[in-house]
PDB file of N, CA and C in Angstrom:
ATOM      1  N   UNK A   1      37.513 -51.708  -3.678  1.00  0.00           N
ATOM      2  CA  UNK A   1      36.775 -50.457  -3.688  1.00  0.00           C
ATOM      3  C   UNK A   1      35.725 -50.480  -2.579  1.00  0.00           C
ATOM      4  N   UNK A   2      35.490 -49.166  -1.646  1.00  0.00           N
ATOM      5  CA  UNK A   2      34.814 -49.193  -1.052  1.00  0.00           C
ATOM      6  C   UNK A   2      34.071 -48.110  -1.395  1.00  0.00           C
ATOM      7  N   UNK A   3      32.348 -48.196  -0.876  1.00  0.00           N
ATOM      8  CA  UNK A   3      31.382 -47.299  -0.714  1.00  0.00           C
ATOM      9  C   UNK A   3      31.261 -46.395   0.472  1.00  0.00           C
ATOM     10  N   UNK A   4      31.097 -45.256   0.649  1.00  0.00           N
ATOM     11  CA  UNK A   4      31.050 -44.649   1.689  1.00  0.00           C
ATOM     12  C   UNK A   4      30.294 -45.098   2.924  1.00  0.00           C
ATOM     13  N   UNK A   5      29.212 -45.661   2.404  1.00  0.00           N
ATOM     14  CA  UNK A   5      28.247 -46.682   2.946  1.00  0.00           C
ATOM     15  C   UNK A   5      28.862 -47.525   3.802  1.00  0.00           C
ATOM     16  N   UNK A   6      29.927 -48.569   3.155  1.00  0.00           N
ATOM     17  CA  UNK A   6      30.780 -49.515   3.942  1.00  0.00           C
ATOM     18  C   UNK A   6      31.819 -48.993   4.791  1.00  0.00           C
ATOM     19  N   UNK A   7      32.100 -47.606   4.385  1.00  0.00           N
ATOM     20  CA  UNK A   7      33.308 -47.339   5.655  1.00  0.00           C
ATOM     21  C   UNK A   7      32.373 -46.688   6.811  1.00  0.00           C
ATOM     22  N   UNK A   8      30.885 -45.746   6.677  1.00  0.00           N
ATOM     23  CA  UNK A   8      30.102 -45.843   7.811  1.00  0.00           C
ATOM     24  C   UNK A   8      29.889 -47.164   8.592  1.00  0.00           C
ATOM     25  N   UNK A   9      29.544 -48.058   7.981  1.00  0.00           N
ATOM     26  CA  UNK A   9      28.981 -49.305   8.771  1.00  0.00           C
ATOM     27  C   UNK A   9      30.693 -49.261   9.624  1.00  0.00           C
ATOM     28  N   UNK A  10      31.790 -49.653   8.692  1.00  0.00           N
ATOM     29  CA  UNK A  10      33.079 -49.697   9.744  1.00  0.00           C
ATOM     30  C   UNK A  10      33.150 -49.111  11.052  1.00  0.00           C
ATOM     31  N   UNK A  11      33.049 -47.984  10.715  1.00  0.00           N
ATOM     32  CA  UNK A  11      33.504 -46.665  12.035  1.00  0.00           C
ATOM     33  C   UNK A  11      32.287 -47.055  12.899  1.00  0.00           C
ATOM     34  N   UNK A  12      30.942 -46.888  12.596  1.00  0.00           N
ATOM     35  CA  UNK A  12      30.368 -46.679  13.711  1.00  0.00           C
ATOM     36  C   UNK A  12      30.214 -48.091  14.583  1.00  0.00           C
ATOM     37  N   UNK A  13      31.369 -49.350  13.996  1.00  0.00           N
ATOM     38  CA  UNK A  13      30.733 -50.796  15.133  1.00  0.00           C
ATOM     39  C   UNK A  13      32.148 -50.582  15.709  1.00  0.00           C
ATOM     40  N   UNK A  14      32.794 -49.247  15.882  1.00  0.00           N
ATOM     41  CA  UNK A  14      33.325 -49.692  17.217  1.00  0.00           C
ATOM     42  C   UNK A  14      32.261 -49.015  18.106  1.00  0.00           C
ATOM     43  N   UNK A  15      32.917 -49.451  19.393  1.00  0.00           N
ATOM     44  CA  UNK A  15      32.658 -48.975  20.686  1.00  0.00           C
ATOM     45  C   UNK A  15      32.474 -47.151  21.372  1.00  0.00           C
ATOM     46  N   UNK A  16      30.897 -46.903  21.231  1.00  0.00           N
ATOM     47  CA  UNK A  16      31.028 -45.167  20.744  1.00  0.00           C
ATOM     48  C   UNK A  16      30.921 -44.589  20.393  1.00  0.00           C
ATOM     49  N   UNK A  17      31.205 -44.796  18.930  1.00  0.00           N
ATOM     50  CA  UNK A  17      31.170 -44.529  17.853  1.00  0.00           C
ATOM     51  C   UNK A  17      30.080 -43.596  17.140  1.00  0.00           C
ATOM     52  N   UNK A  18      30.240 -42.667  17.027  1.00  0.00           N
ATOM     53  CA  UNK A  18      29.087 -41.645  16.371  1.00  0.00           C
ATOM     54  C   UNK A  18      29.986 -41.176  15.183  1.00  0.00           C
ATOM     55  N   UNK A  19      28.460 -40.897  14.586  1.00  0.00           N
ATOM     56  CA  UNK A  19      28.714 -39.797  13.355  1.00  0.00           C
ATOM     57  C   UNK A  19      28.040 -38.442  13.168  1.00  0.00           C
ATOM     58  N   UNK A  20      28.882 -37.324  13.136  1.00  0.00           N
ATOM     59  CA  UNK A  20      28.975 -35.538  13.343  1.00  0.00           C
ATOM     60  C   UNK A  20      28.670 -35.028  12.274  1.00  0.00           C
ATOM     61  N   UNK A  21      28.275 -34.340  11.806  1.00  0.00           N
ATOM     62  CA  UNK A  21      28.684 -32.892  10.743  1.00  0.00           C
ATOM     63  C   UNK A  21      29.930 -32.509  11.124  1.00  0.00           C
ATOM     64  N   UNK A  22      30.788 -32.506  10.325  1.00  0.00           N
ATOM     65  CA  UNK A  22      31.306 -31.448  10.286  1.00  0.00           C
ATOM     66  C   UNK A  22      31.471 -30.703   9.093  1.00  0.00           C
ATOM     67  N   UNK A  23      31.576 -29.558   9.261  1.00  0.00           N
ATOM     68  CA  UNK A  23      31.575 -28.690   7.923  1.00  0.00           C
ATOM     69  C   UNK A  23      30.679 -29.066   6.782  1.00  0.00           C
ATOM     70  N   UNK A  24      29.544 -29.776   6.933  1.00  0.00           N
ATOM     71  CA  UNK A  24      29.064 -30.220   5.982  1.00  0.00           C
ATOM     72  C   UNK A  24      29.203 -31.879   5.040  1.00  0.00           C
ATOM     73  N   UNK A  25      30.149 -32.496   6.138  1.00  0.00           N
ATOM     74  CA  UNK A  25      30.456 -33.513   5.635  1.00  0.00           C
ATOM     75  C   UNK A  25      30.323 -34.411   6.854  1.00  0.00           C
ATOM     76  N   UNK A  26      30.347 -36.048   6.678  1.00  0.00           N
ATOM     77  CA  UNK A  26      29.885 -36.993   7.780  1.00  0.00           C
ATOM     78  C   UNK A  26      32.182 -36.978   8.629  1.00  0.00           C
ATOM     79  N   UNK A  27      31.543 -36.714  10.401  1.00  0.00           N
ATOM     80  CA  UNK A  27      32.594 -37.378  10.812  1.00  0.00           C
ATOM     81  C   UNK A  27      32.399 -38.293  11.569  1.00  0.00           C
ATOM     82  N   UNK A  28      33.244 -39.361  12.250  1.00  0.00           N
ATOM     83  CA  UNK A  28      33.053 -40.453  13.121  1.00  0.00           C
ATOM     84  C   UNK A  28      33.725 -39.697  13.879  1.00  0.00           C
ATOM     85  N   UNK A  29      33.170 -39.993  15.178  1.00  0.00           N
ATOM     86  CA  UNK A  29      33.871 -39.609  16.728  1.00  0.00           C
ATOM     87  C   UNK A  29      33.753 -40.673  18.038  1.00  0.00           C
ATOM     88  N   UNK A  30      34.345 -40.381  18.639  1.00  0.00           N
ATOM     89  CA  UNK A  30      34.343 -41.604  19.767  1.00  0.00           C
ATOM     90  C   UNK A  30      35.392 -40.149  21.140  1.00  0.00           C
ATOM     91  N   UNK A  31      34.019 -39.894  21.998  1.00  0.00           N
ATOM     92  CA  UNK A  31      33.762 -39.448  23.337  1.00  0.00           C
ATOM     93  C   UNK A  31      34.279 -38.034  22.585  1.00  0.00           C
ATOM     94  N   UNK A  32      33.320 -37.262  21.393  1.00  0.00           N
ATOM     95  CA  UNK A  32      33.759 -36.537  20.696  1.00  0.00           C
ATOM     96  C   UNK A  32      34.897 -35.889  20.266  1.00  0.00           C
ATOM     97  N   UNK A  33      35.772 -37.022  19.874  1.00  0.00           N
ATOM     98  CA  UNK A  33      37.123 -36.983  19.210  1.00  0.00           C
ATOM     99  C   UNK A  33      36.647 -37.414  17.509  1.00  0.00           C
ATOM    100  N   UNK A  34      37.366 -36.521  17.073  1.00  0.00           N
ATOM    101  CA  UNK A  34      36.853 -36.980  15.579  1.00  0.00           C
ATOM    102  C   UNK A  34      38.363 -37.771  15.437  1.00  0.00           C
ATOM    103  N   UNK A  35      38.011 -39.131  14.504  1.00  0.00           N
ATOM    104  CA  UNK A  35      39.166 -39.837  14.213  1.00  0.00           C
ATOM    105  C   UNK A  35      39.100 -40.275  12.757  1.00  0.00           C
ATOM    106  N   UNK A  36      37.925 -40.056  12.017  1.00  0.00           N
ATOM    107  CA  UNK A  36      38.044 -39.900  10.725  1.00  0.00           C
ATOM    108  C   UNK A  36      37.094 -39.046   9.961  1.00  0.00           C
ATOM    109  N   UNK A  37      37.462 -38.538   8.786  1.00  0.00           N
ATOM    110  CA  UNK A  37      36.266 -37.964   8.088  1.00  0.00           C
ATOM    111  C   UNK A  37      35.856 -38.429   6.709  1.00  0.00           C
ATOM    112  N   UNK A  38      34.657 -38.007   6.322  1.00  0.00           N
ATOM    113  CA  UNK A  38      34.608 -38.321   4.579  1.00  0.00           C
ATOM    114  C   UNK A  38      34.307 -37.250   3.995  1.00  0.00           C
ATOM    115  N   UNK A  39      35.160 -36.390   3.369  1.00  0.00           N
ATOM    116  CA  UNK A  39      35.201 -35.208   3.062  1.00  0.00           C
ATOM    117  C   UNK A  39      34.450 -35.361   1.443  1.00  0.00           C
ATOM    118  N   UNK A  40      34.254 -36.659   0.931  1.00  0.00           N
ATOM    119  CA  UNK A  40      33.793 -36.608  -0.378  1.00  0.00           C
ATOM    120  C   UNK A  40      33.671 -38.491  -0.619  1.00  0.00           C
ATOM    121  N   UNK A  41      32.568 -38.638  -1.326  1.00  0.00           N
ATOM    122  CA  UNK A  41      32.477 -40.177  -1.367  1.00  0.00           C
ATOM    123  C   UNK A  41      33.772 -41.183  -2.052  1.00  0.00           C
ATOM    124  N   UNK A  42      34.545 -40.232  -2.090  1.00  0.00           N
ATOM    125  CA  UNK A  42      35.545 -41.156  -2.799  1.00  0.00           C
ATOM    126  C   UNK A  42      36.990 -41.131  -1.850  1.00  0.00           C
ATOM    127  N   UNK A  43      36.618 -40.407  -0.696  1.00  0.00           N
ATOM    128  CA  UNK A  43      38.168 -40.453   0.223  1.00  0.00           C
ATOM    129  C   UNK A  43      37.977 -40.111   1.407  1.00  0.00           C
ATOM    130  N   UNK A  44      38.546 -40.896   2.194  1.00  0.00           N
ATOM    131  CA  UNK A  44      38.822 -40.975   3.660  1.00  0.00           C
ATOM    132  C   UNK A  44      39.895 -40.604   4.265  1.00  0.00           C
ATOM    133  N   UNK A  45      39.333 -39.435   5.311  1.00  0.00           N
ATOM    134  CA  UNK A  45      40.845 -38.985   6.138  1.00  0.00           C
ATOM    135  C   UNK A  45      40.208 -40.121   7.367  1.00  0.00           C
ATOM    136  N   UNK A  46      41.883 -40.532   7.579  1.00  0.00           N
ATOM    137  CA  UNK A  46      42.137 -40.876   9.072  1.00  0.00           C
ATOM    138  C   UNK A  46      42.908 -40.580   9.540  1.00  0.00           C
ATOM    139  N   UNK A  47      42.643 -40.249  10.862  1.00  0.00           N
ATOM    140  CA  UNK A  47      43.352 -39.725  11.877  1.00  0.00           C
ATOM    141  C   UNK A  47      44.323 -39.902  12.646  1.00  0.00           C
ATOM    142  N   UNK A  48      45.596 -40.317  11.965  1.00  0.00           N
ATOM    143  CA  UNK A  48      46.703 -41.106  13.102  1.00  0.00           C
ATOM    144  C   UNK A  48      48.464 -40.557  12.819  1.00  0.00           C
ATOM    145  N   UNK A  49      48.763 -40.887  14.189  1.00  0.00           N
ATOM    146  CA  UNK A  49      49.746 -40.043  14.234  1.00  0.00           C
ATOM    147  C   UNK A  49      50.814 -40.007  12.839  1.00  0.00           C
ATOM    148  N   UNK A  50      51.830 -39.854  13.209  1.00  0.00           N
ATOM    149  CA  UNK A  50      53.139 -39.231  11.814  1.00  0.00           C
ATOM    150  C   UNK A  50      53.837 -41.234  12.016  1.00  0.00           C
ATOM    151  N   UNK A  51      54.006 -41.818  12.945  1.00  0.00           N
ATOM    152  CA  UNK A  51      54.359 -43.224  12.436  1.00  0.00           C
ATOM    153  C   UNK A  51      53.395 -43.987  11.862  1.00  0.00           C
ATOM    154  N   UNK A  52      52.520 -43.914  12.189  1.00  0.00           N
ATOM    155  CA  UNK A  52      51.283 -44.512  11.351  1.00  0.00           C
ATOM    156  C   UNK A  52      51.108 -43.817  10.539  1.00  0.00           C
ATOM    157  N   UNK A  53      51.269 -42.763  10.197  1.00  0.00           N
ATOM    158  CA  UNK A  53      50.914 -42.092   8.570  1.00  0.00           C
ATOM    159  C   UNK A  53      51.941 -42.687   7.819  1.00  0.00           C
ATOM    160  N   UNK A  54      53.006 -42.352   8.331  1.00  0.00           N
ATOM    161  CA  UNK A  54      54.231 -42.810   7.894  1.00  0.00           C
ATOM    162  C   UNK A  54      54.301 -44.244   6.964  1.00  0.00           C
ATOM    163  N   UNK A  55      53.997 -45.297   7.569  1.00  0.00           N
ATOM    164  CA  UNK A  55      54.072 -46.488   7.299  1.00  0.00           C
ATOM    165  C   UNK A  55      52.913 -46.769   6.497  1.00  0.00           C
ATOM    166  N   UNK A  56      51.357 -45.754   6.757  1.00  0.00           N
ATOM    167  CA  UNK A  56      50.338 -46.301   5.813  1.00  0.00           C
ATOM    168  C   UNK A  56      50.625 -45.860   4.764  1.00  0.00           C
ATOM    169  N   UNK A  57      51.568 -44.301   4.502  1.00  0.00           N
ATOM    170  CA  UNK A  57      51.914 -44.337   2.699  1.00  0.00           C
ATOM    171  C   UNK A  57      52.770 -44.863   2.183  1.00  0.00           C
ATOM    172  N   UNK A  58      53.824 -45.349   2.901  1.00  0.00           N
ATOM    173  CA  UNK A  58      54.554 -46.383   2.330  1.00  0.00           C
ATOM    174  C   UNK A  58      54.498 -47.821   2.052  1.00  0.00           C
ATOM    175  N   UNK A  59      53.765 -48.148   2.988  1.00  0.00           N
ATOM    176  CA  UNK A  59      53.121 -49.449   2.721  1.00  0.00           C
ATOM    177  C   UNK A  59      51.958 -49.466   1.436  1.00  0.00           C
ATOM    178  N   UNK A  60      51.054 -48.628   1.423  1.00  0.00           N
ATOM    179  CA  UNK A  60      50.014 -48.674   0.729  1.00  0.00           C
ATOM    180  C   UNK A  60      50.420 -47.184  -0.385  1.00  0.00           C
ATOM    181  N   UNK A  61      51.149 -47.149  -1.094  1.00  0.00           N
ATOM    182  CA  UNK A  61      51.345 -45.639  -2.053  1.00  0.00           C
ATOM    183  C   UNK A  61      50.539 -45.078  -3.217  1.00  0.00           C
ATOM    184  N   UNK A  62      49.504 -46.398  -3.384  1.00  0.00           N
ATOM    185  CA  UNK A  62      48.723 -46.022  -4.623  1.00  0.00           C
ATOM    186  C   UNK A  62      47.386 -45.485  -4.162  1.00  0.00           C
ATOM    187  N   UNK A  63      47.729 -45.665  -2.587  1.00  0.00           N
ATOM    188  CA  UNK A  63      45.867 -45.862  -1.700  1.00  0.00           C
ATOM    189  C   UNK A  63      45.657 -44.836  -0.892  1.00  0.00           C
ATOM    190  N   UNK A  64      47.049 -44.389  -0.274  1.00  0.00           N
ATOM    191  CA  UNK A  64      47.334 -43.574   1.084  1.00  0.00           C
ATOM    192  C   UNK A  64      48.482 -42.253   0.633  1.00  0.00           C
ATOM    193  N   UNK A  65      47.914 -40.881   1.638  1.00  0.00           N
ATOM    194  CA  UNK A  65      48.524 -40.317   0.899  1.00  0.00           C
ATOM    195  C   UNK A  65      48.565 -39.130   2.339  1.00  0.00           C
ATOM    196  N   UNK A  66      49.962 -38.040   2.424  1.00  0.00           N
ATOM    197  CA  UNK A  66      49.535 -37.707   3.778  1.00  0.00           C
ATOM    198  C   UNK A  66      48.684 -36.547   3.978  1.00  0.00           C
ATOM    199  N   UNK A  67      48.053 -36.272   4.908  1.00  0.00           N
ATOM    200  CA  UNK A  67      47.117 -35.603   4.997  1.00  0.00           C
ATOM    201  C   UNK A  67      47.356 -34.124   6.174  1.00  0.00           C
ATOM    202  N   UNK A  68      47.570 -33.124   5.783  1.00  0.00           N
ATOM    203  CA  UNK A  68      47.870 -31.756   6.370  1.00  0.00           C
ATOM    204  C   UNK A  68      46.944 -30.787   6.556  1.00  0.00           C
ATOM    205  N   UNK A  69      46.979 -30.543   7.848  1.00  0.00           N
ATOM    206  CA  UNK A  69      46.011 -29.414   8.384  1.00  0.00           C
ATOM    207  C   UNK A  69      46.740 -28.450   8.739  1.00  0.00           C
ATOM    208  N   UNK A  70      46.960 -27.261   7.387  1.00  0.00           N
ATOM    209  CA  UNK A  70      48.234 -26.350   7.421  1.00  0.00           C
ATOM    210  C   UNK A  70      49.402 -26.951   7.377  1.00  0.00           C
ATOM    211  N   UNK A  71      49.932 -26.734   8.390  1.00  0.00           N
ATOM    212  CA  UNK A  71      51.321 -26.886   8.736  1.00  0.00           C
ATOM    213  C   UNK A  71      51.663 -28.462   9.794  1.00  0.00           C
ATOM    214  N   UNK A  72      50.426 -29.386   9.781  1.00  0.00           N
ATOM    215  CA  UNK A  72      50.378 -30.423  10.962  1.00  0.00           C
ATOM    216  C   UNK A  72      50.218 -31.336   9.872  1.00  0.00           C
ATOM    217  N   UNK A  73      50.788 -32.565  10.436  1.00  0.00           N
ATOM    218  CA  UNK A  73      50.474 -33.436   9.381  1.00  0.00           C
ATOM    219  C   UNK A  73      49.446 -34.295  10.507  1.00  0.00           C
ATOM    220  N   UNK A  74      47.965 -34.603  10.020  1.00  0.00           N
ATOM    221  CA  UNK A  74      47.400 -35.101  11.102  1.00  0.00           C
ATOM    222  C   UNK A  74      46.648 -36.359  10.433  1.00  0.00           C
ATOM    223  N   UNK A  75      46.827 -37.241   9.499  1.00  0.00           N
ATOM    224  CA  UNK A  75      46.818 -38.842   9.551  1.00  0.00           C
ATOM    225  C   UNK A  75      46.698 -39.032   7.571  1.00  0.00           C
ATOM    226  N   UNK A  76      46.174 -40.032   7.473  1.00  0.00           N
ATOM    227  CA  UNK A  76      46.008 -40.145   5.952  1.00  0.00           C
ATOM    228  C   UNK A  76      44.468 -39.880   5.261  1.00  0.00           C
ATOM    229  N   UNK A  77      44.800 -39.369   3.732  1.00  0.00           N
ATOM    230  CA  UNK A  77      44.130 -39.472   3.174  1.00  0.00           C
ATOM    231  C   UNK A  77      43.817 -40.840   1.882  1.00  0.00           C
ATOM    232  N   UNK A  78      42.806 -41.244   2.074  1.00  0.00           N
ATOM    233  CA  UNK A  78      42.653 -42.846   1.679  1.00  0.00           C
ATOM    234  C   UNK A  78      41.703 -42.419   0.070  1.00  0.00           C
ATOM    235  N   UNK A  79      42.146 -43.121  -0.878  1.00  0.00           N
ATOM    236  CA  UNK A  79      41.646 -43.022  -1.857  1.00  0.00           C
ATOM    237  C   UNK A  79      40.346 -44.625  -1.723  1.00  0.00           C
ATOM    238  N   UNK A  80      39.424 -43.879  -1.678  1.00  0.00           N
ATOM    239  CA  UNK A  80      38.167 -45.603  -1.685  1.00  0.00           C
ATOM    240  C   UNK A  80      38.175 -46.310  -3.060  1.00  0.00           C
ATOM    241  N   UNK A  81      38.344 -45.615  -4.089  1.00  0.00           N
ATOM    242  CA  UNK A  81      38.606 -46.800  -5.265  1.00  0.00           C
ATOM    243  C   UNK A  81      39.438 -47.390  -5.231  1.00  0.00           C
ATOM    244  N   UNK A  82      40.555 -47.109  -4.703  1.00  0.00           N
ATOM    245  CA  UNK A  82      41.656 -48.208  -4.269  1.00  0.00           C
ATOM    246  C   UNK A  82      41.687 -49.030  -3.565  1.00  0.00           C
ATOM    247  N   UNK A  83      41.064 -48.456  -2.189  1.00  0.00           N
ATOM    248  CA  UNK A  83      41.232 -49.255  -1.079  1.00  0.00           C
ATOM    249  C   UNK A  83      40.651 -50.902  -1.272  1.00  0.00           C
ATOM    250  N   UNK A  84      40.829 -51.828   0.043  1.00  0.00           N
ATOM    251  CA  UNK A  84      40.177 -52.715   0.670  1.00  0.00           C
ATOM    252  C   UNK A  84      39.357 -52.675   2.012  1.00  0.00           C
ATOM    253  N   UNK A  85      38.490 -53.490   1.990  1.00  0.00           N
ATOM    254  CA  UNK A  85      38.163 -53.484   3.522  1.00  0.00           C
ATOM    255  C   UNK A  85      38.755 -53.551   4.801  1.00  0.00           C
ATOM    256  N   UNK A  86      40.024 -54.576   4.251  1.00  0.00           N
ATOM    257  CA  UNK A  86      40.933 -54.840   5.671  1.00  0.00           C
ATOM    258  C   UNK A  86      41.725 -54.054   5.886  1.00  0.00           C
ATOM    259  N   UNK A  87      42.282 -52.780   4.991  1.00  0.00           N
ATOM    260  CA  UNK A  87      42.910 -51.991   4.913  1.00  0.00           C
ATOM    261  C   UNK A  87      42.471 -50.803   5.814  1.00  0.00           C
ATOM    262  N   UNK A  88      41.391 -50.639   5.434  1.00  0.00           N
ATOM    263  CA  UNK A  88      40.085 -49.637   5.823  1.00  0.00           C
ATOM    264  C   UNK A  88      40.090 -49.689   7.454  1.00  0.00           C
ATOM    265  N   UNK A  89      39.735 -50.841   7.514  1.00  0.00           N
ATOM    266  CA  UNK A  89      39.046 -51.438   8.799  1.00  0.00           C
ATOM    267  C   UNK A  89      40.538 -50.961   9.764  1.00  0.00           C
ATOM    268  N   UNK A  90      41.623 -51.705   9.663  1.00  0.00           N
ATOM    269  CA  UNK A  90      42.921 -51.597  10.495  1.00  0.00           C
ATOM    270  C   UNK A  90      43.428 -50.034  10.385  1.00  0.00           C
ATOM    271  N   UNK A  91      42.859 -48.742   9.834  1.00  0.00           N
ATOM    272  CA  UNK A  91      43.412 -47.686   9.980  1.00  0.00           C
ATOM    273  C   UNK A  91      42.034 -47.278  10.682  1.00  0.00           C
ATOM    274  N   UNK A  92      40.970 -47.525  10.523  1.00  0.00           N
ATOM    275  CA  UNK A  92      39.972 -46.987  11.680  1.00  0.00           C
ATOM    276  C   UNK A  92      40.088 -47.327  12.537  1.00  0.00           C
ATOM    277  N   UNK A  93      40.500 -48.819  13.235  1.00  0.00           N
ATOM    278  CA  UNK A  93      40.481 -48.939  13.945  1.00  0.00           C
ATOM    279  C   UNK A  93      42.072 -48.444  15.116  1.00  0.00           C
ATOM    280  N   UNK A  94      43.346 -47.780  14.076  1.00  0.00           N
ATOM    281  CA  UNK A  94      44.032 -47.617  14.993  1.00  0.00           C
ATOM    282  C   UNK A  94      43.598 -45.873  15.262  1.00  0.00           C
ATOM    283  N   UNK A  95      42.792 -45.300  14.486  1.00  0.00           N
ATOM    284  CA  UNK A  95      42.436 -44.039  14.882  1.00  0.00           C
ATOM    285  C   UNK A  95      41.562 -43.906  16.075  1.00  0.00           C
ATOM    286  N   UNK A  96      40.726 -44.789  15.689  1.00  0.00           N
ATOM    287  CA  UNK A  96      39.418 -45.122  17.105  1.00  0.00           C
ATOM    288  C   UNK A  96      40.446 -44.977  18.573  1.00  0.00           C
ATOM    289  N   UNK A  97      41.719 -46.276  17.928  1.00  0.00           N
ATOM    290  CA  UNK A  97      42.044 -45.956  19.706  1.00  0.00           C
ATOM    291  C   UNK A  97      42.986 -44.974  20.085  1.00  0.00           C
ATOM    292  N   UNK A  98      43.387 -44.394  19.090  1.00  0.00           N
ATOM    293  CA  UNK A  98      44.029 -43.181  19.619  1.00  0.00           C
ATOM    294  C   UNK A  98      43.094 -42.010  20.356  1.00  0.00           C
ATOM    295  N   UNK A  99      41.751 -42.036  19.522  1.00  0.00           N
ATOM    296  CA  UNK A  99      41.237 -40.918  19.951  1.00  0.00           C
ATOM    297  C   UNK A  99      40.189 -41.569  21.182  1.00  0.00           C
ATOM    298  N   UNK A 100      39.625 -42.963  21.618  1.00  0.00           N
ATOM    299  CA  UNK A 100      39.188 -43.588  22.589  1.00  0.00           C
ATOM    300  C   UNK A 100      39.482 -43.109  23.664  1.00  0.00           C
ATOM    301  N   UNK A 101      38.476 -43.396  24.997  1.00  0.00           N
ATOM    302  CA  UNK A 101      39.119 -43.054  26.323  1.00  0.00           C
ATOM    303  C   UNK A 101      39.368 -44.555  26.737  1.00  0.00           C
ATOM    304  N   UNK A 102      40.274 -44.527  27.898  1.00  0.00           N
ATOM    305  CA  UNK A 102      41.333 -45.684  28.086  1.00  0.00           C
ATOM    306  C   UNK A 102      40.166 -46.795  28.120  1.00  0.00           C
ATOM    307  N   UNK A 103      39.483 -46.483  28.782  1.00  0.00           N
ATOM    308  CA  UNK A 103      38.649 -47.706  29.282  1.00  0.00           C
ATOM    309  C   UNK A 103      37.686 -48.434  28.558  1.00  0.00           C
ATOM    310  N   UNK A 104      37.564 -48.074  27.156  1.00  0.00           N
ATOM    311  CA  UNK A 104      37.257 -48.559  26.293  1.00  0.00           C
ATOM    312  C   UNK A 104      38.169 -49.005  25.109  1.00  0.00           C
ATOM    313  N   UNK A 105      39.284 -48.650  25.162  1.00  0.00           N
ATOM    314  CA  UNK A 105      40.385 -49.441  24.456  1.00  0.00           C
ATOM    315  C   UNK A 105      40.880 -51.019  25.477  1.00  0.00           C
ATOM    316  N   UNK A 106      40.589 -52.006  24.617  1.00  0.00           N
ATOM    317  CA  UNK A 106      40.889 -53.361  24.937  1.00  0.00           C
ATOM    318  C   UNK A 106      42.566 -53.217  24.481  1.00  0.00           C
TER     319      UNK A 106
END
């Protein structure tokens, strides 16, 4: 289980890394790309494409779930009482570098 608390500390030690309003809720961005949000203290969207969504709800089905903006499917929605940290950590961090500019992706 994670605290909203602990997935802020996550997002913002990458490289960049800020946190937005949006709509009333905290987002992380990196060179203002939003790559995740916390729409409510108990769940995390992240931001990653349809193979990585893909594989995080199948891999993880009790935790991860997909996440649609209308008609787009645009990354997962993470349940935090379920989750883990390392779980957490490896989907922020593949959102970070999708939405990163090159030269800060190692």
């Amino acid at each position: 289980m994670l605290s909203a608390a602990q997935v802020r500390r996550i997002a913002l030690g990458f490289p960049e890394a800020a946190e937005q309003d949006h709509h009333g809720f905290p987002s992380f961005r990196v060179n203002d790309r939003i790559f995740a949000t916390l729409p409510d203290p108990g769940h995390l969207n992240v931001m990653l494409d349809a193979n990585q969504t893909f594989w995080s709800v199948q891999h993880y089905p009790d935790t991860c779930e997909e996440l649609w903006w209308g008609k787009r499917l645009s990354g997962v929605r993470v349940d935090l009482g379920l989750a883990g940290r390392p779980m957490v950590a490896d989907l922020l961090s593949e959102a970070w570098r999708r939405k990163a500019p090159s030269h800060l992706v190692v």
